[in-house]
Protein backbone atom coordinates (compact mmCIF):
# COMPACT_ATOMS: atom_id res chain seq x y z
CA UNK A 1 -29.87 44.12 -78.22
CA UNK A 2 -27.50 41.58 -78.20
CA UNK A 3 -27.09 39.22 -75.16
CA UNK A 4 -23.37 37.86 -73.67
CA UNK A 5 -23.07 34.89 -71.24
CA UNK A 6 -21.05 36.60 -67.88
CA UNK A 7 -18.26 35.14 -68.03
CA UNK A 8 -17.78 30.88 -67.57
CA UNK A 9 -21.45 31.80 -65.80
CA UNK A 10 -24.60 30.49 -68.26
CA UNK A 11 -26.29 33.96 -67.26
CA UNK A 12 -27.20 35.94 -70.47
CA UNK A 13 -27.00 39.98 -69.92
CA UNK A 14 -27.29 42.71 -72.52
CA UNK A 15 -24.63 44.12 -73.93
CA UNK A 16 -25.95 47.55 -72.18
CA UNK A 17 -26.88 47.86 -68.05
CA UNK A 18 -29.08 50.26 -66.76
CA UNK A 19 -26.79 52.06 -63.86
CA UNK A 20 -28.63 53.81 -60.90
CA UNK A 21 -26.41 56.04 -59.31
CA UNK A 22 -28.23 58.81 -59.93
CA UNK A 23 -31.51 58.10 -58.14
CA UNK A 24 -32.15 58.89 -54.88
CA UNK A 25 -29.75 62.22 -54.88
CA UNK A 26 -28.81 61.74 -50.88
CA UNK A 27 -25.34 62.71 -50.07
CA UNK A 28 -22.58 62.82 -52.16
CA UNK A 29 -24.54 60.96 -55.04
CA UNK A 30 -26.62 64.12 -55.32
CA UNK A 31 -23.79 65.77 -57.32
CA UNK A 32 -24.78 62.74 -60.52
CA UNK A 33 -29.03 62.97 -60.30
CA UNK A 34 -31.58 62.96 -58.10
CA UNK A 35 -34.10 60.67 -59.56
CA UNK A 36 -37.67 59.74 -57.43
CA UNK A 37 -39.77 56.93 -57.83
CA UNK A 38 -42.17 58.03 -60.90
CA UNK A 39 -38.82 59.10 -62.84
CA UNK A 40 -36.97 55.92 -62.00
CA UNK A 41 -40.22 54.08 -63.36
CA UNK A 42 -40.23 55.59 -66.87
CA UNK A 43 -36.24 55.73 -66.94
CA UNK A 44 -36.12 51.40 -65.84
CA UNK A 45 -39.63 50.69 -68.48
CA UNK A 46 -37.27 52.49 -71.40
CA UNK A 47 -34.27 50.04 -70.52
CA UNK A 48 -36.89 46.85 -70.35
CA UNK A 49 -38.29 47.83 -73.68
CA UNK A 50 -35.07 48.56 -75.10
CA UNK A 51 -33.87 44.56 -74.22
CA UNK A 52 -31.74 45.28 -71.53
CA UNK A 53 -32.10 42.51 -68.93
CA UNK A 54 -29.61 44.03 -66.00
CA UNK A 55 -29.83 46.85 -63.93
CA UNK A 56 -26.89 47.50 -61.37
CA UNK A 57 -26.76 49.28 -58.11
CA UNK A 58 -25.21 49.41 -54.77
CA UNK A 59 -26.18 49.93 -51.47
CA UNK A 60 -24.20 53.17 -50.90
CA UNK A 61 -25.74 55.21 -53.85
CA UNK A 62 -27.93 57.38 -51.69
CA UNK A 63 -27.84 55.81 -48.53
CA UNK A 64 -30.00 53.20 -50.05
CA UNK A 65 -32.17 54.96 -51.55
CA UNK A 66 -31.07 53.86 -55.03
CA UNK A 67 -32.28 50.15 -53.74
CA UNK A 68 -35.57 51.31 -52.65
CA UNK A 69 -36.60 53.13 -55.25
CA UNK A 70 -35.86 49.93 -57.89
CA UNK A 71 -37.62 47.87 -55.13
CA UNK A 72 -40.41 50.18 -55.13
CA UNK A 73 -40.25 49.97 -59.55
CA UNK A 74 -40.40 46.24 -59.57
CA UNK A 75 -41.99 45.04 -57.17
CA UNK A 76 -44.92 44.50 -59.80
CA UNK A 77 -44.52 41.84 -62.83
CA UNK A 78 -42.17 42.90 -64.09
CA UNK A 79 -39.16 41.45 -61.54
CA UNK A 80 -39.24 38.21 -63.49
CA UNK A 81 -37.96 39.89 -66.43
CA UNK A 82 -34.73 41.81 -65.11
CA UNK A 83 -31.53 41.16 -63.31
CA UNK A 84 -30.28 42.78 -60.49
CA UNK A 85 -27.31 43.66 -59.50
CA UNK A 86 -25.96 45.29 -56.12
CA UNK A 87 -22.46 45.98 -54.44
CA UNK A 88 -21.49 46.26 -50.45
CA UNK A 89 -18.05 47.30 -48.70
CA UNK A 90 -18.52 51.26 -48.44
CA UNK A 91 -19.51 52.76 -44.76
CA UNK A 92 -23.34 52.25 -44.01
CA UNK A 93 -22.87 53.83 -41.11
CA UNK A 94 -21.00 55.04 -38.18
CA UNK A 95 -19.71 51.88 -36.10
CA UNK A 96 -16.31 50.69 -36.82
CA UNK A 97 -17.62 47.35 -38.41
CA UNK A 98 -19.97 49.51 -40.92
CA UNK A 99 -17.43 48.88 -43.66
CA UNK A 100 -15.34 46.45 -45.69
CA UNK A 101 -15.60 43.11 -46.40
CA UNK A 102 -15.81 41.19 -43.12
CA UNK A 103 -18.60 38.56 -42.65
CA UNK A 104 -20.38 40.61 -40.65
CA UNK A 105 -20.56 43.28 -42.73
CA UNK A 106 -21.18 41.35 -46.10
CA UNK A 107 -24.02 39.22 -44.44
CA UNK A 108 -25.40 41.94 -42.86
CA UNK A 109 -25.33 44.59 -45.69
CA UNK A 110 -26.67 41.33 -48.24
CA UNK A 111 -29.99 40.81 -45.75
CA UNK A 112 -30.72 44.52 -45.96
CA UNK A 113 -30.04 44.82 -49.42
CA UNK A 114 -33.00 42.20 -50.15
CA UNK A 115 -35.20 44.06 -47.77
CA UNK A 116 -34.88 47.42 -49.58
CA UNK A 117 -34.40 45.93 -53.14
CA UNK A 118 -38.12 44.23 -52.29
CA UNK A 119 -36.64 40.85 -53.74
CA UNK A 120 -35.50 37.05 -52.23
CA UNK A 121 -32.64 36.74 -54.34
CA UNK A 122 -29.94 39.08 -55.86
CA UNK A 123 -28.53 37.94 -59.28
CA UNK A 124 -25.05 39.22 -59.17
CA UNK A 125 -23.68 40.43 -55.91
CA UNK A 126 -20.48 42.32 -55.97
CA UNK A 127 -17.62 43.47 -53.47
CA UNK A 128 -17.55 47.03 -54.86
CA UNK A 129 -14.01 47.57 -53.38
CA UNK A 130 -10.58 46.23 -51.96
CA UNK A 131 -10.53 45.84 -48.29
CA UNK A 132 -6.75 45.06 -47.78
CA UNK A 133 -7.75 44.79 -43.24
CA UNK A 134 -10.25 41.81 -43.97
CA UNK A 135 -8.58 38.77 -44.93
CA UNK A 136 -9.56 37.15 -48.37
CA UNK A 137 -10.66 33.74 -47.11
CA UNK A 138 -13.18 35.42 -44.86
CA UNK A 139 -14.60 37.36 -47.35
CA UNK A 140 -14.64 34.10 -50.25
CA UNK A 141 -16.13 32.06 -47.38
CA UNK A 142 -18.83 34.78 -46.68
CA UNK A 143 -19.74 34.94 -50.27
CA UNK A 144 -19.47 31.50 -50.51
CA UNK A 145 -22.67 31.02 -47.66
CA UNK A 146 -25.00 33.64 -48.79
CA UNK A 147 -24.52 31.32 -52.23
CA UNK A 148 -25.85 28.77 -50.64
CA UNK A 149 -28.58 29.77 -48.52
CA UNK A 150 -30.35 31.22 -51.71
CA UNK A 151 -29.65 34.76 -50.98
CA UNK A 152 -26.91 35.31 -53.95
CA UNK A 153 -27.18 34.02 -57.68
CA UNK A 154 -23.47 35.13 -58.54
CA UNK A 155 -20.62 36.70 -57.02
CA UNK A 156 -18.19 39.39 -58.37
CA UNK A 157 -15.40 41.83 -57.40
CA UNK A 158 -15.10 45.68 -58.41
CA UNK A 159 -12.15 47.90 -58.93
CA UNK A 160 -10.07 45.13 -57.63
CA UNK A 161 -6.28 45.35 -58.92
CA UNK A 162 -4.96 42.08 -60.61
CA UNK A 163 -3.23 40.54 -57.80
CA UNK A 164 -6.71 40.95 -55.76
CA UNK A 165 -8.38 39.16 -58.31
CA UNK A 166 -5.95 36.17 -58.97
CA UNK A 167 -5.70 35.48 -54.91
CA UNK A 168 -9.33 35.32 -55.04
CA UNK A 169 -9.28 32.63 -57.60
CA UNK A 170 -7.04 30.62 -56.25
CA UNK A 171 -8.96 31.07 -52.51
CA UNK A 172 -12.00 29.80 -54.60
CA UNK A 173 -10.58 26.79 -55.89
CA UNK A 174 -8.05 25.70 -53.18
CA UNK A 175 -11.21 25.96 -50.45
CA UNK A 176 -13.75 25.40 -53.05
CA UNK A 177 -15.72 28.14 -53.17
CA UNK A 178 -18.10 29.53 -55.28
CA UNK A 179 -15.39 31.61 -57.99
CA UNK A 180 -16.36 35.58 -59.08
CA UNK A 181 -18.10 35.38 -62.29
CA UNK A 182 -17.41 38.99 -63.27
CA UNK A 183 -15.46 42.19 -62.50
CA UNK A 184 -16.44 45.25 -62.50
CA UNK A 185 -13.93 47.92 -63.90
CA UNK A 186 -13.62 51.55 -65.08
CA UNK A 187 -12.36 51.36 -69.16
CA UNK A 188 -12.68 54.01 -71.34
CA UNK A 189 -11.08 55.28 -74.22
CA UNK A 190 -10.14 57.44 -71.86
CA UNK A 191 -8.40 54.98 -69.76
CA UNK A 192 -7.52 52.05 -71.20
CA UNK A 193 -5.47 50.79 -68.18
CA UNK A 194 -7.59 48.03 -67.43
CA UNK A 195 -5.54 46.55 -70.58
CA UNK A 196 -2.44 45.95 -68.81
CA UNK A 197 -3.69 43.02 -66.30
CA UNK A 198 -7.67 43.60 -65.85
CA UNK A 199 -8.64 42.52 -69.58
CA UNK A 200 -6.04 39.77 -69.65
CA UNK A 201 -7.15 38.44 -66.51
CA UNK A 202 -10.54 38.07 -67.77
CA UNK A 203 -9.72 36.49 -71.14
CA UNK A 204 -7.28 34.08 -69.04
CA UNK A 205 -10.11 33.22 -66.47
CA UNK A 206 -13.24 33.65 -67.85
CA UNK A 207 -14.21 36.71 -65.76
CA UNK A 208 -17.58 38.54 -67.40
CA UNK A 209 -16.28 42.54 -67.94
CA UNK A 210 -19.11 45.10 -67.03
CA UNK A 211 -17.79 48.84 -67.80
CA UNK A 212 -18.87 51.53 -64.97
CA UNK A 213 -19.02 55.16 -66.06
CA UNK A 214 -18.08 54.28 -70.31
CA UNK A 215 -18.28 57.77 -71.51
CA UNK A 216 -16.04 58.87 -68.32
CA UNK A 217 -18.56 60.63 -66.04
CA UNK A 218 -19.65 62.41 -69.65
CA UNK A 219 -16.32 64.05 -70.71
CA UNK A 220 -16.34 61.22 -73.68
CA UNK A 221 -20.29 62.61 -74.55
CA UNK A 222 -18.70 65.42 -76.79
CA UNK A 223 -20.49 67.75 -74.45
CA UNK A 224 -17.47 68.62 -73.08
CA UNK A 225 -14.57 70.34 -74.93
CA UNK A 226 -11.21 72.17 -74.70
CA UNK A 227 -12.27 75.57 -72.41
CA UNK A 228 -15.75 74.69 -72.04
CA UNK A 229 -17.82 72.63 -68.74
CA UNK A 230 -21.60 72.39 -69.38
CA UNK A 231 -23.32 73.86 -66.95
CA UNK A 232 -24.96 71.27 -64.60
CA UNK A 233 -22.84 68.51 -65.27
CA UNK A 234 -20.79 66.30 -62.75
CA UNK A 235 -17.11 68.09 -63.09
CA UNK A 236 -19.24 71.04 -62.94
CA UNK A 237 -20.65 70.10 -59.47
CA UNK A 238 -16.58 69.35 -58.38
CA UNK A 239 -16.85 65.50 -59.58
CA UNK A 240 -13.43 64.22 -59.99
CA UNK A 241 -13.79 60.88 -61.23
CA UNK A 242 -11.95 59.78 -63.20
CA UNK A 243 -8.89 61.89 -62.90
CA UNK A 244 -7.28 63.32 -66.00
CA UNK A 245 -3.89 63.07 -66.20
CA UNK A 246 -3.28 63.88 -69.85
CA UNK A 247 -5.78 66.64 -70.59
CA UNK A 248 -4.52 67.26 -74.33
CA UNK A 249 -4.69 63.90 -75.00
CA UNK A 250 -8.17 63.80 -73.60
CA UNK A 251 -9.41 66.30 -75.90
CA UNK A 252 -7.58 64.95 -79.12
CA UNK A 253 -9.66 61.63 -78.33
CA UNK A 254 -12.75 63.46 -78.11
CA UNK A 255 -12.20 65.79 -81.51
CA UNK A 256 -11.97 61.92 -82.89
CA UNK A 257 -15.15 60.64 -81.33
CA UNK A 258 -16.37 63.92 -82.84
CA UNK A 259 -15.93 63.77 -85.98
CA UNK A 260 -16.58 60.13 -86.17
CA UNK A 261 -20.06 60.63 -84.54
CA UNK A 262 -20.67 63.82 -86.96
CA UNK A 263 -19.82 61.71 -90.34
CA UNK A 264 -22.17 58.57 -89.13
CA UNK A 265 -24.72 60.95 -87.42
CA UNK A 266 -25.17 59.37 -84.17
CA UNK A 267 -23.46 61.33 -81.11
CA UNK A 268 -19.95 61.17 -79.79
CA UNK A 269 -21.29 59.07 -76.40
CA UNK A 270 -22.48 56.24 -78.77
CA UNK A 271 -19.59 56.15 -80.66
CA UNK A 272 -17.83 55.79 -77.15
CA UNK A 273 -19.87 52.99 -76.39
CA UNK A 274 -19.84 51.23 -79.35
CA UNK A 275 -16.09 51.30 -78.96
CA UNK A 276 -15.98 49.49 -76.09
CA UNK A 277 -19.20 46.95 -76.38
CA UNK A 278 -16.66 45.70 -78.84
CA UNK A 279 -13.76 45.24 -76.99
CA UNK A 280 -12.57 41.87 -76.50
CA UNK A 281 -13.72 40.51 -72.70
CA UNK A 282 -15.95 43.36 -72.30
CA UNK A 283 -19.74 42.09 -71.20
CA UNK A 284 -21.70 44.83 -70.39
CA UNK A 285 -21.53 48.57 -70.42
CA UNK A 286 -23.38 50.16 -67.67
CA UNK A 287 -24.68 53.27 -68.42
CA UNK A 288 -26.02 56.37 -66.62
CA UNK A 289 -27.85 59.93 -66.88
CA UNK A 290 -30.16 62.27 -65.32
CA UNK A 291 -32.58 62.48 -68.35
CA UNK A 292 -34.54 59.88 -70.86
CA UNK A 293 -33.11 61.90 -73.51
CA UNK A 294 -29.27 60.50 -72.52
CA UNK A 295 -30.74 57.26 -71.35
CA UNK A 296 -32.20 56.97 -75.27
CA UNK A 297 -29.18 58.15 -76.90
CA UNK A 298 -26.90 55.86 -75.18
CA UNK A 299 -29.23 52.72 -75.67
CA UNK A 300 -28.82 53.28 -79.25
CA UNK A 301 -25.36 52.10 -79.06
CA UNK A 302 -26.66 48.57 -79.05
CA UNK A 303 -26.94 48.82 -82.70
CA UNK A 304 -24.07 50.99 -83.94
CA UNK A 305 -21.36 48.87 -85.22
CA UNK A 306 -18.11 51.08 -86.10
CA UNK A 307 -15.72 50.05 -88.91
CA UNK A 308 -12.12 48.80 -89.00
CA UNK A 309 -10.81 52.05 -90.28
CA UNK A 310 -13.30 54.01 -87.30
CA UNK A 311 -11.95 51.53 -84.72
CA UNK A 312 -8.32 52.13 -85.61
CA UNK A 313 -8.29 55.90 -85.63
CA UNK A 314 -9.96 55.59 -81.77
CA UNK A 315 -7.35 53.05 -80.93
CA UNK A 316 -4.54 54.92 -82.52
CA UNK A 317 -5.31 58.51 -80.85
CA UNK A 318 -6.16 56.66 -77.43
CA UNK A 319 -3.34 54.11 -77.28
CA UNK A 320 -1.67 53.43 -73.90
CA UNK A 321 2.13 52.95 -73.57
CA UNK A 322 3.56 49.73 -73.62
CA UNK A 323 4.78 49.64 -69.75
CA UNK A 324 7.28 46.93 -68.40
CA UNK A 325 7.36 43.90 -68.56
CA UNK A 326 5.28 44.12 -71.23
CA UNK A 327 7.85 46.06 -73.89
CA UNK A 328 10.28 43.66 -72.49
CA UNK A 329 7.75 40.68 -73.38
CA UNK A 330 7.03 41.82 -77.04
CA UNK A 331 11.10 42.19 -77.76
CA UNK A 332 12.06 38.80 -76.75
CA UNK A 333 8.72 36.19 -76.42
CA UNK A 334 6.47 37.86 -79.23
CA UNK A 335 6.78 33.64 -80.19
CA UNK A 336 5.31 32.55 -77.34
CA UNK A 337 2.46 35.17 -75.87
CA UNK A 338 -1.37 33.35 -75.56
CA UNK A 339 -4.12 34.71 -75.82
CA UNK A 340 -4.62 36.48 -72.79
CA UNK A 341 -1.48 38.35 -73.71
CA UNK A 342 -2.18 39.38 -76.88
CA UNK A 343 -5.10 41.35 -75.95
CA UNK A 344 -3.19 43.80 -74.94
CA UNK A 345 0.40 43.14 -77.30
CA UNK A 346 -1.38 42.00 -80.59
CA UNK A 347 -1.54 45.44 -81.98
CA UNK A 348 1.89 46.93 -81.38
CA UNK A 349 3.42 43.22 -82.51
CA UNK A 350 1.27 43.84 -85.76
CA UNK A 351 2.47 47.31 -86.25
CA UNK A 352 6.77 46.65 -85.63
């Protein structure tokens, strides 16, 4: 297992996070896995002895529940070892102030997020969505205080949009405040939008990258093909994230990761993986299942390292279009893009 630094942060994760949507199975997470306590056990001891160090969650998987049950797992010696992570800004509840990213709510939701967790301290706490009726400075400077009382390691934002992220920055360093270390975002080969501004934004600012849902709620697992669902999976159960806009193009990607995964031998989820654990700015994938035997196969993308010619078929089939500005940028200022913009630009410069 190979370990990353989170962004400009000196915290070390693996390359692969143990998600936890699918314990608890209360509400709508019931459609992804219902996992108890004794399951959660052996599924969290497989990630620990595999070397990952991070296992993320959120207080509105289950109600809860998700949060107690890892509470209830290690609440033994084992805490030391592992890094948690947790989200707030979904409802909690009825009242009006139930939801977003108000002080009240973000304090509130924090203390009770300890309580069930079992814990003093969360690692990495994360807004796990825009909330464009709170305004930014209140949410920074509520952040900023559970920081310093002890009750928050790190701070980071999920499926913000770029704008959201940058006016956060610059909140953080005009009031000086502590600054999101990471971002949370939904990249696939799939989707690959998160290279227009999301990716960029990360190189540019030293934001950590940890990728929810990789293999695309399993329709990258090579499970799923033209004309056929597996029975019990998500989209089988009416999930619809992520949407599919381009369904031919989804299944030419995944008769790729096919045959890629059939010549090395491994399956078409690790080749997903793989994929993007070597993406530049990406951190951390975080991955998911209902059963040891996915949580087994996807840990052994740690390991699989693709080749140039294996990477540039996948990039090739799943390329997004170059959308404006950014044509407009690689006609006239190819002489004069950084870094940050050449993450996404690099390869179509290189092939004109």
């Amino acid at each position: 297992m190979e370990y990353r630094n989170l962004g400009r942060s000196g915290l070390k994760v693996s390359t692969i996070t143990m998600g936890t949507m699918t314990m608890g199975g209360k509400g709508w997470a019931s459609m992804v896995g219902s996992q108890g306590v004794d399951e959660a056990r052996r599924l969290i001891d497989m990630c620990l002895d595999a070397g990952v160090n991070l296992i993320d969650t959120a207080n509105a998987y289950s109600a809860g529940a998700s949060e107690e049950i890892i509470g209830e797992v290690l609440g033994g010696k084992r805490k030391n070892d592992v890094l948690i992570a947790t989200k707030a800004r979904f409802p909690m509840g009825e009242g009006v102030n139930n939801q977003g990213l108000s002080r009240h709510h973000l304090i509130r939701e924090c203390e009770a997020s300890l309580k069930r967790l079992n814990t003093d301290v969360i690692d990495l706490y994360q807004v796990h969505q825009w909330d464009g009726q709170t305004p930014l400075e209140e949410t920074m400077a509520a952040l900023d205080t559970l920081v310093q009382h002890g009750k928050v390691r790190y701070i980071g934002c999920s499926n913000f949009s770029g704008w959201h992220i940058m006016k956060a920055m610059g909140i953080s360093a005009s009031d000086h405040r502590h600054r999101f270390v990471s971002q949370q975002i939904h990249y696939t080969l799939e989707a690959r939008e998160a290279e227009y501004e999301l990716l960029p934004i990360s190189i540019d600012q030293g934001l950590g990258v940890l990728v929810w849902s990789p293999i695309a709620g399993g329709l990258l697992s090579g499970k799923h093909r033209r004309n056929h669902t597996p029975e019990g999976s998500r989209q089988a159960a009416g999930w619809t994230e992520p949407p599919i806009r381009d369904v031919d193009r989804l299944w030419a990607i995944v008769d790729v990761l096919v045959e890629i995964a059939e010549s090395r031998g491994v399956s078409a989820a690790q080749v997903a993986l793989a994929w993007l654990i070597g993406r530049k700015a990406v951190t951390s994938v975080i991955i998911g299942g209902r059963t040891e035997e996915q949580f087994r196969d996807n840990l052994a993308a740690a390991d699989l390292k693709l080749t140039e010619d294996e990477r540039s078929r996948l990039d090739t089939v799943s390329a997004p279009p170059v959308l404006y500005p950014y044509w407009h940028q690689m006609q006239t200022a190819a002489e004069r893009l950084g870094e940050a913009d050449l993450s996404l630009l690099g390869p179509h410069i290189a092939k004109a």
